[in-house]
C-alpha atoms as a PDB file:
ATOM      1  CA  UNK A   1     108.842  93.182  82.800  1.00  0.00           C
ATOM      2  CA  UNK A   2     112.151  93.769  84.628  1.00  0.00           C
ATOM      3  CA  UNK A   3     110.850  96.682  86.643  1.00  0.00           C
ATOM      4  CA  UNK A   4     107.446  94.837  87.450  1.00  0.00           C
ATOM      5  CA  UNK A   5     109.359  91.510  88.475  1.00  0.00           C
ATOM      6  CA  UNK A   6     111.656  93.879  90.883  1.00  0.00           C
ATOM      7  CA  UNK A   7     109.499  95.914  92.497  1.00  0.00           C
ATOM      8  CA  UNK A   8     107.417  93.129  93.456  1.00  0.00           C
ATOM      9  CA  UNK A   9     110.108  90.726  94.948  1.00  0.00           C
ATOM     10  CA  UNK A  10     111.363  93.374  96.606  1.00  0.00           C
ATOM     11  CA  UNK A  11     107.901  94.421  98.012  1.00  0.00           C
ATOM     12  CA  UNK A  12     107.923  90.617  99.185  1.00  0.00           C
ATOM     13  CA  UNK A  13     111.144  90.942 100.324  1.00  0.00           C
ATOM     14  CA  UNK A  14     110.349  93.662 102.538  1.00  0.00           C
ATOM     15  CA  UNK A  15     107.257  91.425 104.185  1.00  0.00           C
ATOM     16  CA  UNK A  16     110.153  88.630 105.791  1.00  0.00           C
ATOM     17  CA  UNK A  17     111.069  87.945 109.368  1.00  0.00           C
ATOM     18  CA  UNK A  18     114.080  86.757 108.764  1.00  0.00           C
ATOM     19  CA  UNK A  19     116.026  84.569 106.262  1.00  0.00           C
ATOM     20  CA  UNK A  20     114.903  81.611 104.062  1.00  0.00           C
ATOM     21  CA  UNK A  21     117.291  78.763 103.375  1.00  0.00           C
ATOM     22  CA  UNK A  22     116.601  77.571  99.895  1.00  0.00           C
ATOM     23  CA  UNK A  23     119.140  75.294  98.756  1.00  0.00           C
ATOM     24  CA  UNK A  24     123.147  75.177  99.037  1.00  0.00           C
ATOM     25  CA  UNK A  25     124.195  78.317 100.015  1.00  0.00           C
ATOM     26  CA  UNK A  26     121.188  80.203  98.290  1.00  0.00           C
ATOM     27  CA  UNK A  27     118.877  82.116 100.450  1.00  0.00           C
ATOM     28  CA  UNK A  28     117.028  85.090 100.814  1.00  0.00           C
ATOM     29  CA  UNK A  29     118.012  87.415 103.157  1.00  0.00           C
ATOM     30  CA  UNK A  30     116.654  91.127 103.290  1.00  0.00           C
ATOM     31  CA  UNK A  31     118.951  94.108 103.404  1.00  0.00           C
ATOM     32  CA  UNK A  32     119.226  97.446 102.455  1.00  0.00           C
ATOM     33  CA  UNK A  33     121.982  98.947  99.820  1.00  0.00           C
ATOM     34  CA  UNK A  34     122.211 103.250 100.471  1.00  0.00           C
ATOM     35  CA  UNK A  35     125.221 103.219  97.995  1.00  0.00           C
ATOM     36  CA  UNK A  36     126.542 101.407  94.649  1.00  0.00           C
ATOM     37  CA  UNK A  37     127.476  98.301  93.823  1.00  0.00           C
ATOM     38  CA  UNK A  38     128.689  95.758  96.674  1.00  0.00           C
ATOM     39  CA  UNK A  39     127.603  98.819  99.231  1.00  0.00           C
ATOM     40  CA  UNK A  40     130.445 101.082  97.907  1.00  0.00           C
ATOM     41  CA  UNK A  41     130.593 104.929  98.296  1.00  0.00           C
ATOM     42  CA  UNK A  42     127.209 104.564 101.399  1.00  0.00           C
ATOM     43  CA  UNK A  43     127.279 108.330 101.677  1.00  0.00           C
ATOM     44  CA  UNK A  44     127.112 109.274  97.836  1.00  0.00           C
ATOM     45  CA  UNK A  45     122.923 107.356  97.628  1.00  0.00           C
ATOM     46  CA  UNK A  46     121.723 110.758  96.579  1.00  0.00           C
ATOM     47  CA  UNK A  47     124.491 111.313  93.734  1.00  0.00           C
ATOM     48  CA  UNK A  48     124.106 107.816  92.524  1.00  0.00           C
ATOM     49  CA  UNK A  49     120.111 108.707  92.055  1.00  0.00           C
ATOM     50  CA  UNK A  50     121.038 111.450  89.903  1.00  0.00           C
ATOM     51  CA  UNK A  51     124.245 109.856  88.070  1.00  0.00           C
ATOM     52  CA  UNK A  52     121.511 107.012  87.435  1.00  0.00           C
ATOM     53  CA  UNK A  53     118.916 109.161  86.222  1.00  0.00           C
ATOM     54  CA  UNK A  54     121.834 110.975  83.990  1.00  0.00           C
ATOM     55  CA  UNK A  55     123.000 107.648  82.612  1.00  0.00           C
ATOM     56  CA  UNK A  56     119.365 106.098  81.891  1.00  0.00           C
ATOM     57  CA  UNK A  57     118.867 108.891  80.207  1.00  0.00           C
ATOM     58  CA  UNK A  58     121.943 108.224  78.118  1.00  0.00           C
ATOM     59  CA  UNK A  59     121.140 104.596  77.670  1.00  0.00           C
ATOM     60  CA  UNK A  60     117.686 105.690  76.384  1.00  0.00           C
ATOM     61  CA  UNK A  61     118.958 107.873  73.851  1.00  0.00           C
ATOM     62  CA  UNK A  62     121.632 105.298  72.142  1.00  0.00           C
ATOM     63  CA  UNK A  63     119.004 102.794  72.226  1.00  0.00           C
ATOM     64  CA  UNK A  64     117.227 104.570  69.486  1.00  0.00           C
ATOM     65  CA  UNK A  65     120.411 103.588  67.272  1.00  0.00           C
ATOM     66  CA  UNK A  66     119.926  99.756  67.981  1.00  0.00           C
ATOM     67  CA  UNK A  67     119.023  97.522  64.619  1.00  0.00           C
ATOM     68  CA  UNK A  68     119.189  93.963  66.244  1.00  0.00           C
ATOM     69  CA  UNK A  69     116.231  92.470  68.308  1.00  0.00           C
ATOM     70  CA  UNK A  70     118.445  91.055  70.904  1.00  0.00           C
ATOM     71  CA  UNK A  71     120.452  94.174  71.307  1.00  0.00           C
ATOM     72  CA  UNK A  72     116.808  96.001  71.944  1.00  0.00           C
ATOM     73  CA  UNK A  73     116.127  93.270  74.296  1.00  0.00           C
ATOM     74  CA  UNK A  74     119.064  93.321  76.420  1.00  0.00           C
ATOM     75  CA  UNK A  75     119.304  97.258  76.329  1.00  0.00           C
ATOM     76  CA  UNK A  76     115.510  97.106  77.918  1.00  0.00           C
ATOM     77  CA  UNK A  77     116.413  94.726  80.304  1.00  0.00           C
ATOM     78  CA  UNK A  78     119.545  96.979  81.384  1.00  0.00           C
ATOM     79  CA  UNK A  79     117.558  99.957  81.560  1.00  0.00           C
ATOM     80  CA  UNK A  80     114.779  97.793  83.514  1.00  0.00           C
ATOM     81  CA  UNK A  81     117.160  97.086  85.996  1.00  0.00           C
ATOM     82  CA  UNK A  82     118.707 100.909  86.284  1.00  0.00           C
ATOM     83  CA  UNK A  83     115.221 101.762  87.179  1.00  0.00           C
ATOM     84  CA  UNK A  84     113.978  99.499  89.452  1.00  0.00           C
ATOM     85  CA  UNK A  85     116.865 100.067  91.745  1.00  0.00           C
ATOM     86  CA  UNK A  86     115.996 104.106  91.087  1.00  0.00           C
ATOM     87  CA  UNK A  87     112.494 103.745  91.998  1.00  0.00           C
ATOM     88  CA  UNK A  88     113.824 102.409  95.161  1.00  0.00           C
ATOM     89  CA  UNK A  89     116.349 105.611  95.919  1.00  0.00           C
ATOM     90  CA  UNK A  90     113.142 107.895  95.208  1.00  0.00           C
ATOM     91  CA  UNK A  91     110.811 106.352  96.936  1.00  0.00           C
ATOM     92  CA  UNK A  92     112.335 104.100  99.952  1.00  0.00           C
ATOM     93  CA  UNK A  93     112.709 106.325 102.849  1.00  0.00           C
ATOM     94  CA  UNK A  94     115.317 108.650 103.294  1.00  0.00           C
ATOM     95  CA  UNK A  95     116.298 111.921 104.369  1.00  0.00           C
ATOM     96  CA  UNK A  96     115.852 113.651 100.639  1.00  0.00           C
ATOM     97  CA  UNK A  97     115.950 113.299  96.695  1.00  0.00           C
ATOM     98  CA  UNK A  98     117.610 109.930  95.945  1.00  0.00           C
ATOM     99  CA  UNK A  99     118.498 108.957  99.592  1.00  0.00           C
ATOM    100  CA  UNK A 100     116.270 105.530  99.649  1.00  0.00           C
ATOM    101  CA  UNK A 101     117.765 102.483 100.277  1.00  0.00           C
ATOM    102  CA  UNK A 102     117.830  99.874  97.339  1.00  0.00           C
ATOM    103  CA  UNK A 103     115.916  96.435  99.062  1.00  0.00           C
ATOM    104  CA  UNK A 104     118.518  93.316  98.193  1.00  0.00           C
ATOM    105  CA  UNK A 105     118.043  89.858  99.218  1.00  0.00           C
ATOM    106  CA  UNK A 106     119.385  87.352  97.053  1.00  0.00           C
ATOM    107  CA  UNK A 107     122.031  86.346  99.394  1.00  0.00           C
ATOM    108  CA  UNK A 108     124.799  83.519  97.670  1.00  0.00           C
ATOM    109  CA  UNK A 109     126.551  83.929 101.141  1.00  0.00           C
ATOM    110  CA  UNK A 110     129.448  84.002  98.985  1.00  0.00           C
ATOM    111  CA  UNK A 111     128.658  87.280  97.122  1.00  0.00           C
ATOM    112  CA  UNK A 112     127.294  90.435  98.058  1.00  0.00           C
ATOM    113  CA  UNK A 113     123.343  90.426  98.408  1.00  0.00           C
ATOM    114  CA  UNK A 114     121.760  91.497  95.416  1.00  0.00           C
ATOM    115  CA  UNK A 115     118.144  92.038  93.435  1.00  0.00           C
ATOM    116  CA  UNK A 116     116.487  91.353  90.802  1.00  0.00           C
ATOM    117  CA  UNK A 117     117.355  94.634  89.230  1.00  0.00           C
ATOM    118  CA  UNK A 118     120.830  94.394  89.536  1.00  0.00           C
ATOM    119  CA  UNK A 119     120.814  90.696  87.632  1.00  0.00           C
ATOM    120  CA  UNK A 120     119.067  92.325  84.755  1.00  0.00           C
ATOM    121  CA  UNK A 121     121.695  95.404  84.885  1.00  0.00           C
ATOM    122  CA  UNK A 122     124.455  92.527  84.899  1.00  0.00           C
ATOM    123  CA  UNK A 123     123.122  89.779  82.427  1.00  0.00           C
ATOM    124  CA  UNK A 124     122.074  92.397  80.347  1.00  0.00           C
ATOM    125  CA  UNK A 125     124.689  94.866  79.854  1.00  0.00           C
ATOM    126  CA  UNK A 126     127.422  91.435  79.787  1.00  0.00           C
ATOM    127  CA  UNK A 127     125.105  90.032  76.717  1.00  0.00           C
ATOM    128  CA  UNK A 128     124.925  93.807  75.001  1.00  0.00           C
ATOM    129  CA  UNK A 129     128.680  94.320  74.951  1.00  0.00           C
ATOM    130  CA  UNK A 130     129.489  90.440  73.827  1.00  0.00           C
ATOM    131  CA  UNK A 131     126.982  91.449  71.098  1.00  0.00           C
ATOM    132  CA  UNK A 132     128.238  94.782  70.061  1.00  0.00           C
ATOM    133  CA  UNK A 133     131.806  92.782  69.973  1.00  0.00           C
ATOM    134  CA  UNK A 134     130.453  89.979  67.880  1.00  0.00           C
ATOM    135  CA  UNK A 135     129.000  92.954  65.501  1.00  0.00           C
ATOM    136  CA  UNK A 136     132.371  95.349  65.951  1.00  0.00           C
ATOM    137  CA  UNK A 137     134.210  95.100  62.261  1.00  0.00           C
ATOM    138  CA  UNK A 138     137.809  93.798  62.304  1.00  0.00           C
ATOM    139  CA  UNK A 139     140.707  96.008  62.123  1.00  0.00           C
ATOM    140  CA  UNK A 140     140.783  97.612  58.749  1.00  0.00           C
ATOM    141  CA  UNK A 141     137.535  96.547  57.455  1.00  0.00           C
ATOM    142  CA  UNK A 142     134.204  98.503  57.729  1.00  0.00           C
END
C-alpha cells in the first residue's frame, strides 16, 4: 500500500504547474531529490540506489525474525517507503543505473520537501525501534 500510495502522488505530483497552498504553511510544491536525505551527498544518487537495494535487502531478511503484528506492519511500511523512493532512482531519468531523481513535494516551508515514501521510511522505522525498545529485556534479565 505504501509503494502504490507513492508512486501515484508522485505521478500527480509530476502533472503540477506550480505550487498549491493548502493550509498554514502546508503546500505542495514539486521538486526533485538526486541524493539522500534533505538533498545530501547530490553526486552519490547512483550509490544510494545500490546502498538502498543492499539495505532492503537486509531489512527483508530480518523481517523474517519478526513475531509481533505491529512490528510486521511497520517493517512493511519501512521497506514500502525504501522502495518507492528506489523505483524512482531506477526509473526517473538519469544518466545510468540509480541516477533518477526521487519526485518530493510535500513542502512544510519549514522542512525540507519530502514524499510519501520518505514518511513511511520515518513513521515507520521511529515506531519499529520504540517497539523493539519496549520488547528489549532489562539489564540482567532475559
Amino acid at each position: 500500500m505504501v509503494i502504490l500510495l507513492d508512486q501515484v502522488t508522485k505521478w500527480w505530483a509530476r502533472s503540477l504547474d506550480g505550487p498549491i497552498d493548502l493550509v498554514g504553511s502546508l503546500r505542495f510544491n514539486l521538486a526533485f531529490n538526486s541524493g539522500a536525505a534533505f538533498s545530501r551527498f547530490e553526486q552519490w544518487g547512483p550509490v544510494i540506489g545500490v546502498l538502498g537495494v543492499v539495505i532492503v535487502v537486509l531489512l527483508l531478511r530480518s523481517s523474517l525474525r519478526l513475531t509481533r503484528p505491529i512490528g510486521v506492519i511497520c517493517m512493511g511500511v519501512v521497506l514500502g517507503g525504501a522502495i518507492g523512493n528506489l523505483i524512482d532512482r531506477a526509473v526517473q531519468p538519469g544518466d545510468g543505473l540509480f541516477d533518477g531523481k526521487v519526485t518530493d513535494f510535500i513542502d512544510l516551508q519549514w522542512w525540507p520537501i519530502f514524499n510519501v515514501a520518505d514518511i513511511g521510511l520515518t513513521v515507520g522505522g521511529m515506531v519499529l525501534v520504540l517497539v523493539s525498545l519496549a520488547r528489549s529485556p532489562k539489564r540482567g534479565q532475559r
